[in-house]
PDB file of N, CA and C in Angstrom:
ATOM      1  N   UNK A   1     -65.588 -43.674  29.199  1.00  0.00           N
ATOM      2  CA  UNK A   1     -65.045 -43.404  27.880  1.00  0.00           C
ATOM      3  C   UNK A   1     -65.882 -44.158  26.838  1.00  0.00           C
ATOM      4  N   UNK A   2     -66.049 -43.575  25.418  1.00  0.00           N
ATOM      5  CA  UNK A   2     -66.558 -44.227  24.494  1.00  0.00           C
ATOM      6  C   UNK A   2     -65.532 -45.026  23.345  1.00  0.00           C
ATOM      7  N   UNK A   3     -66.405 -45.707  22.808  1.00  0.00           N
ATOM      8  CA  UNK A   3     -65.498 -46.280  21.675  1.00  0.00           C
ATOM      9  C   UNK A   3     -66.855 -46.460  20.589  1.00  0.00           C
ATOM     10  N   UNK A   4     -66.161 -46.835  19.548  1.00  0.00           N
ATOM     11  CA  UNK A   4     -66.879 -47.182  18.609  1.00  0.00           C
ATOM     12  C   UNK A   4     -67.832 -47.505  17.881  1.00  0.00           C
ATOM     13  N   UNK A   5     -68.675 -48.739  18.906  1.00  0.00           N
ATOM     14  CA  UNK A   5     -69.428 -49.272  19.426  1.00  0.00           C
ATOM     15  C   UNK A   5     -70.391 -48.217  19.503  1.00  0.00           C
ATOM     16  N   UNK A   6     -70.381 -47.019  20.090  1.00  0.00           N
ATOM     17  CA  UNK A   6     -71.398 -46.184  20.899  1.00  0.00           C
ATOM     18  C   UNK A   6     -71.459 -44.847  19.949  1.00  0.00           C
ATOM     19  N   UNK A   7     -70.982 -45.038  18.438  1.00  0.00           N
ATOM     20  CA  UNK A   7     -71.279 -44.101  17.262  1.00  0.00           C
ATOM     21  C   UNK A   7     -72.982 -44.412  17.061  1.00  0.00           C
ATOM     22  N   UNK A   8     -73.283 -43.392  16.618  1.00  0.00           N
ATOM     23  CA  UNK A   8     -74.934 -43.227  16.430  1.00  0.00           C
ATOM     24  C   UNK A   8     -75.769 -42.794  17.840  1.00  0.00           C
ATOM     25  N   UNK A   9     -74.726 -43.102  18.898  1.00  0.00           N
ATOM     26  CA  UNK A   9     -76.032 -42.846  20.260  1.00  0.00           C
ATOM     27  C   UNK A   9     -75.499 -41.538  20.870  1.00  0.00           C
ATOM     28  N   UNK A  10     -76.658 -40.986  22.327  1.00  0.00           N
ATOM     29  CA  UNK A  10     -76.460 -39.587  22.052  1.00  0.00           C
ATOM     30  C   UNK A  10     -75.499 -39.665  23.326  1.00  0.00           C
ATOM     31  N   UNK A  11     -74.185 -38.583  23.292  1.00  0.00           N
ATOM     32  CA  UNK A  11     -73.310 -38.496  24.278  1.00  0.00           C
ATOM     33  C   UNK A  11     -73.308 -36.999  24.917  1.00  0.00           C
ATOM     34  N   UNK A  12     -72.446 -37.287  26.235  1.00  0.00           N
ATOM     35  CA  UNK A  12     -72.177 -35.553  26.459  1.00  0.00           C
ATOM     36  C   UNK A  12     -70.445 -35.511  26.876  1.00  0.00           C
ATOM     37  N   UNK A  13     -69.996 -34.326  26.434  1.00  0.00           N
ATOM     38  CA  UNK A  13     -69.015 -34.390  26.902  1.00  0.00           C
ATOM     39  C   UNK A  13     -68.476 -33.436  28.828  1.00  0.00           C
ATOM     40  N   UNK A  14     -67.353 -33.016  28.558  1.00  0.00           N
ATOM     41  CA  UNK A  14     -67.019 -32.723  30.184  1.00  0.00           C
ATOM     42  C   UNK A  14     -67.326 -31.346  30.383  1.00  0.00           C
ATOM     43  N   UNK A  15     -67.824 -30.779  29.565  1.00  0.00           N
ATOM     44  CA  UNK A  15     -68.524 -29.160  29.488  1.00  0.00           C
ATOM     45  C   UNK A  15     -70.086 -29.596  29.181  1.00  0.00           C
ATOM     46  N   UNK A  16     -70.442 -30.224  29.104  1.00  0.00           N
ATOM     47  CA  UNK A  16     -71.924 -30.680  29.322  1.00  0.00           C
ATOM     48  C   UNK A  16     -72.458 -30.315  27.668  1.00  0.00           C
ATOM     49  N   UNK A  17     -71.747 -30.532  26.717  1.00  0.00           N
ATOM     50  CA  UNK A  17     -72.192 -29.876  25.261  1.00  0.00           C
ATOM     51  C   UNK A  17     -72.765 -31.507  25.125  1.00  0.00           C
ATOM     52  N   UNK A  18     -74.092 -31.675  24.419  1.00  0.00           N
ATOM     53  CA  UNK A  18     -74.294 -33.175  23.756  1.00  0.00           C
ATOM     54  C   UNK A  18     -74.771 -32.876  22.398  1.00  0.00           C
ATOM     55  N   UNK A  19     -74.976 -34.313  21.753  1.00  0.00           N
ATOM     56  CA  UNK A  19     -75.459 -34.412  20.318  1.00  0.00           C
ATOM     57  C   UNK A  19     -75.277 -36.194  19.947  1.00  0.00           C
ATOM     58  N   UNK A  20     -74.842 -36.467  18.524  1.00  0.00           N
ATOM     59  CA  UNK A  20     -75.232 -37.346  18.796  1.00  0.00           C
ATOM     60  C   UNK A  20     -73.332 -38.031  18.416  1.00  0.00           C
ATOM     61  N   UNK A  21     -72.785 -39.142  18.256  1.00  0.00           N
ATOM     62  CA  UNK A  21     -71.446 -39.229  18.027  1.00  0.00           C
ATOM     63  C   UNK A  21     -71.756 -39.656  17.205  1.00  0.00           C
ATOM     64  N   UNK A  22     -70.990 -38.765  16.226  1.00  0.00           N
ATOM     65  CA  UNK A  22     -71.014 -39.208  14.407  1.00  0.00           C
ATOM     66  C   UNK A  22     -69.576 -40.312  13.853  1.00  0.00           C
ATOM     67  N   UNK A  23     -68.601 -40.052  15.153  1.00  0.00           N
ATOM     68  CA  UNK A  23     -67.956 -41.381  14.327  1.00  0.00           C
ATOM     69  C   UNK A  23     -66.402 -41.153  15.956  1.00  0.00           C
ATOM     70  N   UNK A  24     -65.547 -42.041  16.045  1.00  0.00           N
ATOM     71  CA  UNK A  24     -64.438 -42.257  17.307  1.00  0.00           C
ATOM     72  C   UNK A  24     -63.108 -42.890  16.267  1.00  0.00           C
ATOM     73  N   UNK A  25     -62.304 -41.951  16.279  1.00  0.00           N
ATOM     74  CA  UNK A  25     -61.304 -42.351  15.623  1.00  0.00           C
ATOM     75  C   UNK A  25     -59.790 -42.663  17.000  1.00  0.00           C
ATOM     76  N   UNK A  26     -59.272 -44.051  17.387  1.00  0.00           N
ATOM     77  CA  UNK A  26     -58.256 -43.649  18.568  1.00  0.00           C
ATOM     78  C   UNK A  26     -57.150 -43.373  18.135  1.00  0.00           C
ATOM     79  N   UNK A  27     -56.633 -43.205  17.012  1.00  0.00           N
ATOM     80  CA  UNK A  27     -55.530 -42.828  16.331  1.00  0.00           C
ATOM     81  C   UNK A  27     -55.383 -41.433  15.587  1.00  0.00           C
ATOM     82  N   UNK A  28     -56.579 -40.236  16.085  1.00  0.00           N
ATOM     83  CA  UNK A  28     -56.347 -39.179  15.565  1.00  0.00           C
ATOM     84  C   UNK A  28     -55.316 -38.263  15.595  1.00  0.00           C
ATOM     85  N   UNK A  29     -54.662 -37.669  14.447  1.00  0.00           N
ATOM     86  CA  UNK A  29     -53.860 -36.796  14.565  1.00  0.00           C
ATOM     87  C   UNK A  29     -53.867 -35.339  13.825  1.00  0.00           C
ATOM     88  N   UNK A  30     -53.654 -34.557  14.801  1.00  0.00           N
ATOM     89  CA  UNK A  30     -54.592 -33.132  14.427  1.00  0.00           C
ATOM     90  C   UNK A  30     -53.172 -32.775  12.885  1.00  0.00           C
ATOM     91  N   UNK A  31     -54.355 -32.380  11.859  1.00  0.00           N
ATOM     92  CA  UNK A  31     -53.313 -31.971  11.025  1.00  0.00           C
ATOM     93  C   UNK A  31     -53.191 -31.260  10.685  1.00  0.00           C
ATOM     94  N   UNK A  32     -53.207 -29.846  11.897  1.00  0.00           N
ATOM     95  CA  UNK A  32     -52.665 -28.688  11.954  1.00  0.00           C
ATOM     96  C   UNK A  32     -51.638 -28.735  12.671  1.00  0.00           C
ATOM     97  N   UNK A  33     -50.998 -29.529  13.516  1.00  0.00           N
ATOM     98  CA  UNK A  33     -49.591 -29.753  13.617  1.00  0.00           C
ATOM     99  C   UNK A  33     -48.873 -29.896  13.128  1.00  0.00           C
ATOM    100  N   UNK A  34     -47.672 -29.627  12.904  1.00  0.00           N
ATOM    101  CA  UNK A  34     -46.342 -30.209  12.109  1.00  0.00           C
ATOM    102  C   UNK A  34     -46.247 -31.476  12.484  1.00  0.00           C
ATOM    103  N   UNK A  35     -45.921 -31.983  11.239  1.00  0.00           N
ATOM    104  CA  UNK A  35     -45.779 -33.712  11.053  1.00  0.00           C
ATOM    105  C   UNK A  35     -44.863 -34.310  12.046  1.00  0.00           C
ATOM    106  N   UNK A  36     -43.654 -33.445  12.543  1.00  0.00           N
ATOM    107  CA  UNK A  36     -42.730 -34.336  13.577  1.00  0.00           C
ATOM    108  C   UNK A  36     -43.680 -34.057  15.158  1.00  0.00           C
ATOM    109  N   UNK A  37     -44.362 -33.158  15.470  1.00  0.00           N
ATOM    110  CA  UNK A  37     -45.478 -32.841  16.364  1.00  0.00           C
ATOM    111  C   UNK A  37     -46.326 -34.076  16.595  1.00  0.00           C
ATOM    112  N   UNK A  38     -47.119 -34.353  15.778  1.00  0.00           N
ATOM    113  CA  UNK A  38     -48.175 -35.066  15.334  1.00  0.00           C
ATOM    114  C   UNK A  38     -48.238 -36.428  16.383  1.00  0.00           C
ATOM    115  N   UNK A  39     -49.069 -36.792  17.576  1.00  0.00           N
ATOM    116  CA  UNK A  39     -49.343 -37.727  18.610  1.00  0.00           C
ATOM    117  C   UNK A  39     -50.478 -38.232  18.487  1.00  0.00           C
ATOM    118  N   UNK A  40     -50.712 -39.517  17.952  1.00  0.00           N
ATOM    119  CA  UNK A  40     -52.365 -40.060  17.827  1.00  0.00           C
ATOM    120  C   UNK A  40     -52.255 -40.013  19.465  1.00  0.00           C
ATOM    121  N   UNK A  41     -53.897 -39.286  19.095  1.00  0.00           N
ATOM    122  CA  UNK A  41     -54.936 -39.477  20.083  1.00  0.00           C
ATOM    123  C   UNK A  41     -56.323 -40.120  20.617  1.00  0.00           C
ATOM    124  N   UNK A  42     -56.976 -40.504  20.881  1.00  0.00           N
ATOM    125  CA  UNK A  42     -58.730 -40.968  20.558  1.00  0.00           C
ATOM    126  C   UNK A  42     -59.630 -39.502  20.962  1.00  0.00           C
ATOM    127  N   UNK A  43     -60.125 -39.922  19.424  1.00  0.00           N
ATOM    128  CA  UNK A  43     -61.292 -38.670  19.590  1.00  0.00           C
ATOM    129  C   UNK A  43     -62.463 -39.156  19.455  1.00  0.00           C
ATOM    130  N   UNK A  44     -63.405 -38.022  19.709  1.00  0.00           N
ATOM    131  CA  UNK A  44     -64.758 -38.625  19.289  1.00  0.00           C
ATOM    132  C   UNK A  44     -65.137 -37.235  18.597  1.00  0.00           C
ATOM    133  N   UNK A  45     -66.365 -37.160  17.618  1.00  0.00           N
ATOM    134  CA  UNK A  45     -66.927 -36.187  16.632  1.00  0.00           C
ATOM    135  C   UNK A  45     -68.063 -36.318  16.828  1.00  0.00           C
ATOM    136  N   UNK A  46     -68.521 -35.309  17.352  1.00  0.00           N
ATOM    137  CA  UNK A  46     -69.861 -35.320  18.057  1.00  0.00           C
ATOM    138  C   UNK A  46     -71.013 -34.231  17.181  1.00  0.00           C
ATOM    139  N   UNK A  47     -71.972 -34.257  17.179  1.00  0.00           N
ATOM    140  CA  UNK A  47     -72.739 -33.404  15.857  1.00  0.00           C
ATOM    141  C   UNK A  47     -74.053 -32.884  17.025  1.00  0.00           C
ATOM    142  N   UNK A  48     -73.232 -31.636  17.425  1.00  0.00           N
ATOM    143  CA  UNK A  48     -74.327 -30.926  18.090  1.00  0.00           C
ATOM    144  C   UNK A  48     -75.929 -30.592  18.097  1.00  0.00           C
ATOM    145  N   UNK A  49     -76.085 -30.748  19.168  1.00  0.00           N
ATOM    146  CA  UNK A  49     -77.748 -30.633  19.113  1.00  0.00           C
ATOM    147  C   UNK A  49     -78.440 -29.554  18.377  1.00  0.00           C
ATOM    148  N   UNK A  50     -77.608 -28.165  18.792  1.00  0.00           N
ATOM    149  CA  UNK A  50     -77.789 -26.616  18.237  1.00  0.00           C
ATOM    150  C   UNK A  50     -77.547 -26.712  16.991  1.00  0.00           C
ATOM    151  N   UNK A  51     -76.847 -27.859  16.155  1.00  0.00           N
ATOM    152  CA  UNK A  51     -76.694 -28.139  14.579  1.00  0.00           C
ATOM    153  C   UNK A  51     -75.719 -27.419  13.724  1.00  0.00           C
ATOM    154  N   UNK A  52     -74.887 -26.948  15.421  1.00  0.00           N
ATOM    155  CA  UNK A  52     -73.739 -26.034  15.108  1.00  0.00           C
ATOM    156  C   UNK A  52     -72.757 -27.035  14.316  1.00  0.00           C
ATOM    157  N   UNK A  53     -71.077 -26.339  13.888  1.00  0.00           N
ATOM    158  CA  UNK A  53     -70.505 -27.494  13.354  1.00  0.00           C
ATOM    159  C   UNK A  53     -69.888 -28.639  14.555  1.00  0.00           C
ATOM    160  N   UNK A  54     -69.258 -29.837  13.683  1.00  0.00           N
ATOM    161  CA  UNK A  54     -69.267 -30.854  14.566  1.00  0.00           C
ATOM    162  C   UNK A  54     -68.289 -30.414  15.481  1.00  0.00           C
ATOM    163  N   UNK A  55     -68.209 -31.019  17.023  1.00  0.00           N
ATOM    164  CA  UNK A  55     -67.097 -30.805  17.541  1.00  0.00           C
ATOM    165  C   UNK A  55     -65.949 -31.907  17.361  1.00  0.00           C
ATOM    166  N   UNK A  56     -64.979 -32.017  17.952  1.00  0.00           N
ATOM    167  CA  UNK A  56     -63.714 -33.049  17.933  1.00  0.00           C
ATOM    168  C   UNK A  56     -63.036 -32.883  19.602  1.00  0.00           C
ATOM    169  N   UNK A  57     -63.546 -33.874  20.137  1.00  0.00           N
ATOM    170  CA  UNK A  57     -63.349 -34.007  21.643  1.00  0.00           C
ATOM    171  C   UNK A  57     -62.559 -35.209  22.171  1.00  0.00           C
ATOM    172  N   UNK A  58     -61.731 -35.332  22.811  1.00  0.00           N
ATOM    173  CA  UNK A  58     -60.744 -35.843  23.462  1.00  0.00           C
ATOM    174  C   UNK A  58     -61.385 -37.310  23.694  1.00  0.00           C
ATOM    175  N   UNK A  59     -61.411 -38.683  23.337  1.00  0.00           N
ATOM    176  CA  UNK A  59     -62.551 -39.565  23.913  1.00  0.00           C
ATOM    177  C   UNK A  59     -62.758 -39.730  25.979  1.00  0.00           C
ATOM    178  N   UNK A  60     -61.429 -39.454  25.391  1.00  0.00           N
ATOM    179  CA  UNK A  60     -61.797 -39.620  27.806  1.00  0.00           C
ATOM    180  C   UNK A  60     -62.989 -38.392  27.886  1.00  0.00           C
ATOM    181  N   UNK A  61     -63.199 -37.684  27.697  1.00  0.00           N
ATOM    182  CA  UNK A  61     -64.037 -36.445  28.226  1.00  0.00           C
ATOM    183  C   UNK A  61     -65.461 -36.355  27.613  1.00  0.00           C
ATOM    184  N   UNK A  62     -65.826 -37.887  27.064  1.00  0.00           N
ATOM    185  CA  UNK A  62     -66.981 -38.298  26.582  1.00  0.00           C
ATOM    186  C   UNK A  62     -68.035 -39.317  27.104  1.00  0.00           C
ATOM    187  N   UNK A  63     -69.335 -39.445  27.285  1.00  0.00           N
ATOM    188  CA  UNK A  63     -70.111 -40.317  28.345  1.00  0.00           C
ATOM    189  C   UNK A  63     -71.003 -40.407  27.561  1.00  0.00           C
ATOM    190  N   UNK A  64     -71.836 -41.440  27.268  1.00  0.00           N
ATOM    191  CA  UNK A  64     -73.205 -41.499  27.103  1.00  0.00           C
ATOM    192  C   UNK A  64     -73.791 -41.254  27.825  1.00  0.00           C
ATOM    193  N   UNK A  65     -75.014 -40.316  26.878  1.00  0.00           N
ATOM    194  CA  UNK A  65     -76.034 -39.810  28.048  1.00  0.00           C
ATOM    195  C   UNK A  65     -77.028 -40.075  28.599  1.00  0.00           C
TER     196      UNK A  65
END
């Protein structure tokens, strides 16, 4: 798992997508849920190699590569 620490370096996640981690928030909460919904999670925001848009990935399902 990543944390914080390991923003700026390049990761992959559990579908093998990499790039580089643009930032690990462990208290994310998606805010397309309804507010009584709403469960922080740890994410990580990863900025694809293909320069597609960023993804938002679960932090367990993240590794440096």
């Amino acid at each position: 798992m990543i944390g914080a620490a390991d923003v700026g370096q390049r990761v992959v996640d559990s579908w093998g997508r990499s790039g580089v981690l643009a930032a690990y928030d462990p208290v994310w909460e998606n805010p397309a849920d309804k507010p009584a919904n709403r469960r922080p999670v740890a994410v990580a925001f990863i900025r694809p190699d293909t320069g597609s848009r960023e993804l938002i990935v679960h932090a367990g399902e993240v590794r440096q590569e």
